[in-house]
Protein backbone atom coordinates (compact mmCIF):
# COMPACT_ATOMS: atom_id res chain seq x y z
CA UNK A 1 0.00 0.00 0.00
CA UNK A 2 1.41 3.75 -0.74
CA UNK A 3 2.22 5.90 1.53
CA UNK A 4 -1.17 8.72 0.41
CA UNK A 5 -3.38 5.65 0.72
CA UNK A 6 -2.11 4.89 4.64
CA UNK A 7 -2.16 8.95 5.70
CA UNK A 8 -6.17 8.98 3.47
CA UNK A 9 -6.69 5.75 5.95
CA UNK A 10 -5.15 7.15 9.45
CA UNK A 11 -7.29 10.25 8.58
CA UNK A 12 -10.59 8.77 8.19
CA UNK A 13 -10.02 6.30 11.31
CA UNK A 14 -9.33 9.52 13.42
CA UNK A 15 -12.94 11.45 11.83
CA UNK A 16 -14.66 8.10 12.39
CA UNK A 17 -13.26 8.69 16.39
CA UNK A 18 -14.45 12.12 16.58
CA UNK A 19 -17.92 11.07 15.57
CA UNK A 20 -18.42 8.26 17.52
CA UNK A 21 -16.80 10.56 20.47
CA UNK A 22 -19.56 11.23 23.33
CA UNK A 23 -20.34 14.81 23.98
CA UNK A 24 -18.41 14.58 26.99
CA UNK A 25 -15.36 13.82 25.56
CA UNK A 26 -15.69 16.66 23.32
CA UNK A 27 -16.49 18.97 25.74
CA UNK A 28 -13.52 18.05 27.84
CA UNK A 29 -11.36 18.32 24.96
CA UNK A 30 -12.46 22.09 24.03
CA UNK A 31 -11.83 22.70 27.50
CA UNK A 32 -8.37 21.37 27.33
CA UNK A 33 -7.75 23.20 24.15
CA UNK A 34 -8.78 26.49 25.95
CA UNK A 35 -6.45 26.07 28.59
CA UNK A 36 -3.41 25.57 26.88
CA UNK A 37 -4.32 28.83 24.71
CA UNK A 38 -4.55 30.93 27.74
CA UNK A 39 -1.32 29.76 29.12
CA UNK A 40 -2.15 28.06 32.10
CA UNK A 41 -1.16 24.93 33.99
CA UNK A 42 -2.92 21.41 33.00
CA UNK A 43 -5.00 20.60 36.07
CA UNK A 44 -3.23 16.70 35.26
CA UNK A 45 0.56 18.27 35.81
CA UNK A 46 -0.26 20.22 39.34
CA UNK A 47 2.01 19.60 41.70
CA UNK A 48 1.49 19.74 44.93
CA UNK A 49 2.96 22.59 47.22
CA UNK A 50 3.48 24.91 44.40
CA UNK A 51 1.69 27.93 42.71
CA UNK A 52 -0.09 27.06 40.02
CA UNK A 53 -2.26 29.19 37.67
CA UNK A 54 -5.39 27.16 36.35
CA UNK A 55 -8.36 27.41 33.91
CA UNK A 56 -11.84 25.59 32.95
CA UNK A 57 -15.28 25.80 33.84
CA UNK A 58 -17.31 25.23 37.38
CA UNK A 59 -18.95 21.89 36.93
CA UNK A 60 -19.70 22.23 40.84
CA UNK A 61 -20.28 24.88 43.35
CA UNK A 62 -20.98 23.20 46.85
CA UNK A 63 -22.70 25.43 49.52
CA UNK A 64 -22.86 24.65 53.05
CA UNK A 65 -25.65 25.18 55.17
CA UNK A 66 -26.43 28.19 57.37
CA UNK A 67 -26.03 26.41 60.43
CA UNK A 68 -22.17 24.95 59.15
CA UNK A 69 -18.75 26.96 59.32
CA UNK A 70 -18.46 29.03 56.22
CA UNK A 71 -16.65 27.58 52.83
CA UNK A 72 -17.55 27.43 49.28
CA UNK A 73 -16.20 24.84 47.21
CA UNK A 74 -16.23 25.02 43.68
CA UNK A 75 -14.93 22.04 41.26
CA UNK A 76 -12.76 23.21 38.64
CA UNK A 77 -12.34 21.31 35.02
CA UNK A 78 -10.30 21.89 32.20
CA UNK A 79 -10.54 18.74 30.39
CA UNK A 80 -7.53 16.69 32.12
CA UNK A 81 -9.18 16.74 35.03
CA UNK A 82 -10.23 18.29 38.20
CA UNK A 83 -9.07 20.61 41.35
CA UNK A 84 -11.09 22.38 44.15
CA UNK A 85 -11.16 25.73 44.54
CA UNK A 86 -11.82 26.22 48.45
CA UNK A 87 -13.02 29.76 49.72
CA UNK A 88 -13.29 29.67 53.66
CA UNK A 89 -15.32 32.09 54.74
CA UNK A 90 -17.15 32.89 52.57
CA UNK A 91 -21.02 31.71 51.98
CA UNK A 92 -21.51 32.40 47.98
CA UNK A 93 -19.53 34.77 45.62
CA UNK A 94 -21.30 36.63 42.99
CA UNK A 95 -20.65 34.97 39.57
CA UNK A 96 -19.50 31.63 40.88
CA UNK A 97 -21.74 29.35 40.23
CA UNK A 98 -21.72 26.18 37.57
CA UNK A 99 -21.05 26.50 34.05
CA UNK A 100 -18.92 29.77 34.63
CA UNK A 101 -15.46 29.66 32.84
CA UNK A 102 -12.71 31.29 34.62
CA UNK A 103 -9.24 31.13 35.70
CA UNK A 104 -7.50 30.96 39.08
CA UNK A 105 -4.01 31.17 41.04
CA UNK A 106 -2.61 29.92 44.08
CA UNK A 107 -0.70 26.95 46.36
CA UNK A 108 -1.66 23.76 45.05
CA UNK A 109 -2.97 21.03 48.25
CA UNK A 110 -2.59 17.77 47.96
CA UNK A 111 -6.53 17.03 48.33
CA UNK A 112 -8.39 13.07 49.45
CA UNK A 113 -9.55 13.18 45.52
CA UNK A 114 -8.26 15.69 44.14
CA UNK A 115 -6.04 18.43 44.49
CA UNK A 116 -7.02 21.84 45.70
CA UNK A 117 -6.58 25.65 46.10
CA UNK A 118 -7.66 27.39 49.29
CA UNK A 119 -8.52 31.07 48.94
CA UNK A 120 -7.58 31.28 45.16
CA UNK A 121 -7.06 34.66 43.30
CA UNK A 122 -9.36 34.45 40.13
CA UNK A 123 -11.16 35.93 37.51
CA UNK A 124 -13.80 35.15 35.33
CA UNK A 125 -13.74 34.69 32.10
CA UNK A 126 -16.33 34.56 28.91
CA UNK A 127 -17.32 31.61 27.25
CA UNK A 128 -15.12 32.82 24.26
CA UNK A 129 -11.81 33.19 26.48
């Protein structure tokens, strides 16, 4: 077989992939795509007990009830995986909530399932950034 006939095969195995790929996967890699155009750290290649600078979207906020200590956890994903973002002391922040795409800085904690970032600096971002 010639060589155009193997790349015209490799090609259409890899467009078969994409379309049998489940909207998750996609969505995961868009979001892994994103990240690595705005510069940031992989959530995958955090290490732990150094500053990292990370970006995805909210896929959870967790808030705690009135009665508990105050902390808001929100689960960050950009596609390679995941990493809390831990405010203590604080009950809800405007614009944090799931589905919001943003990016965030600070000391990365070796977390039970997955790694995490107490008080993080962030911003939020547009769907488009």
């Amino acid at each position: 077989m010639s060589r155009p006939a193997r790349s015209l095969r490799s090609r259409l195995t890899d467009r078969v992939r994409s379309l049998r790929a489940s909207r998750e996967d996609l969505a995961a890699a868009d979001e892994q795509d994103s990240a690595s155009r705005r510069g940031t750290t992989l959530i995958r290649d955090l290490t732990p007990r150094r500053r990292a600078c990370v970006s995805g979207v909210l896929r959870a906020v967790t808030y705690r009830p009135a009665s508990a200590k105050p902390v808001l956890v929100g689960r960050l994903f950009d596609g390679t995986g995941s990493v809390d973002l831990i405010w203590i002391g604080r009950r809800a922040i405007a614009g944090i909530a799931p589905g919001t795409h943003l990016r965030a800085e600070g000391m990365v904690v070796a977390g039970h399932s997955r790694p995490s970032i107490y008080n993080p600096v962030y911003e939020l971002l547009g769907q488009d950034a």
